[in-house]
Protein backbone atom coordinates (compact mmCIF):
# COMPACT_ATOMS: atom_id res chain seq x y z
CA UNK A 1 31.25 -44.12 -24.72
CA UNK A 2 28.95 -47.02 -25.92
CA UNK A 3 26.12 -46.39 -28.33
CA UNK A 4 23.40 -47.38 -26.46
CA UNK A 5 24.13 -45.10 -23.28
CA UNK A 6 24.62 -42.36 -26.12
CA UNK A 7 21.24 -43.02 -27.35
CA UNK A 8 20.02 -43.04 -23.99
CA UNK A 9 21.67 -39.82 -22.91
CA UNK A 10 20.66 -37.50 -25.44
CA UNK A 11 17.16 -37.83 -25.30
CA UNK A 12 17.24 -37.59 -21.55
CA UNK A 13 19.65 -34.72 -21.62
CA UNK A 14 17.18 -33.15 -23.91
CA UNK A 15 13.89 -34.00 -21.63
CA UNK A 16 15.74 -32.77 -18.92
CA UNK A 17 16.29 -29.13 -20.60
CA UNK A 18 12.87 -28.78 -22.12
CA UNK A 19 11.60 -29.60 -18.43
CA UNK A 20 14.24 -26.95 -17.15
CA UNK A 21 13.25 -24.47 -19.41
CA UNK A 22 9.51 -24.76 -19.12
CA UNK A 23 10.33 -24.23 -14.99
CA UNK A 24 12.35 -21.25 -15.66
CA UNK A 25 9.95 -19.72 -17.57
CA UNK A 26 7.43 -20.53 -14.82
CA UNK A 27 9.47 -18.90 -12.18
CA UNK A 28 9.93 -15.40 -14.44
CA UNK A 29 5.90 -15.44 -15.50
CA UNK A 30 5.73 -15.65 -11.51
CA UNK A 31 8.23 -13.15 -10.69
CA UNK A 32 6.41 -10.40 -13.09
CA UNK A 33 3.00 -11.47 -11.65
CA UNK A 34 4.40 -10.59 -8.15
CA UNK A 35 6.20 -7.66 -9.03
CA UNK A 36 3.03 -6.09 -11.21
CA UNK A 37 1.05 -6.42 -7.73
CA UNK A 38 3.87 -4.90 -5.41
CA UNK A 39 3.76 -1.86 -8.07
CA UNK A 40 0.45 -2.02 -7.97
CA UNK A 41 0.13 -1.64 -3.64
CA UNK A 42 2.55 0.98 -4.21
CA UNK A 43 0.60 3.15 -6.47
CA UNK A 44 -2.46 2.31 -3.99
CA UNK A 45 -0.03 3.64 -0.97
CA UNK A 46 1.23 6.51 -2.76
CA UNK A 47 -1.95 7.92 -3.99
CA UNK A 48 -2.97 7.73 0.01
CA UNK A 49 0.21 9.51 0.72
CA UNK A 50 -0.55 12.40 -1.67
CA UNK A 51 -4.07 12.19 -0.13
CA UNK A 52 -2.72 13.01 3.33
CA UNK A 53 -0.22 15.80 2.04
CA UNK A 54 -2.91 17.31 0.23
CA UNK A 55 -4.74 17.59 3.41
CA UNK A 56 -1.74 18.80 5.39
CA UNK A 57 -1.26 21.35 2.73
CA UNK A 58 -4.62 23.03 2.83
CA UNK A 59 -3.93 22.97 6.70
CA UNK A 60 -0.93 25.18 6.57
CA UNK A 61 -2.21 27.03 4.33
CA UNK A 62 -5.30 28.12 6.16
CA UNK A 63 -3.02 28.59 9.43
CA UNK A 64 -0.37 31.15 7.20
CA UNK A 65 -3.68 33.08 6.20
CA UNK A 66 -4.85 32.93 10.33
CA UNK A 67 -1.13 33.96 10.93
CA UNK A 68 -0.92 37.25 8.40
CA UNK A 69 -4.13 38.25 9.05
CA UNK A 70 -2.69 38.51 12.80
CA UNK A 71 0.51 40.19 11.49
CA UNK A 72 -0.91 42.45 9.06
CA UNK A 73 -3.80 43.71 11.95
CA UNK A 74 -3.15 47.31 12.71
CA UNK A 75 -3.71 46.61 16.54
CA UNK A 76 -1.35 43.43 16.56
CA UNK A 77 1.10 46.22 15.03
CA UNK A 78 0.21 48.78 18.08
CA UNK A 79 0.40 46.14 20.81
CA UNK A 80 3.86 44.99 19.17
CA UNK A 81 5.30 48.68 19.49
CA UNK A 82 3.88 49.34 23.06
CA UNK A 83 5.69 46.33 24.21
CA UNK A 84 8.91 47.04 22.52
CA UNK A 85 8.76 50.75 24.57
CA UNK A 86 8.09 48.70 27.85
């Protein structure tokens, strides 16, 4: 190959990498920006999410007490056996 197209080559060849380096590095500073916010609307929909179950909880939980306190009433008990001898 002739000299001059050598000399011409390598520091183009060199510009060229520095340039595609620099825009890799770009793309990954990018790529963690966007994936820190994704996490980050996560955490914000999960934390609603264990809001809402949290509230569902205490629901059933009130509805199991409404439910033995049926059960464990001596006249639910009565009413239970005069049916069965019906």
């Amino acid at each position: 190959m002739n000299p001059a197209i050598l000399s011409l080559l390598i520091p183009l060849i060199a510009i060229g990498g520095g340039l595609m380096l620099t825009a890799y590095r770009s793309h990954l500073k990018h790529q963690k920006e966007l994936a820190m916010h994704s996490a980050e609307i996560q955490g914000k929909a999960s934390e609603r999410q264990v809001s809402q179950m949290e509230l569902e909880i205490e629901k059933l939980k009130q509805r199991v007490a409404t439910l033995e306190a049926i059960v464990t009433d001596n006249t639910y008990q009565l009413r239970k056996d005069i049916n069965e001898l019906s």
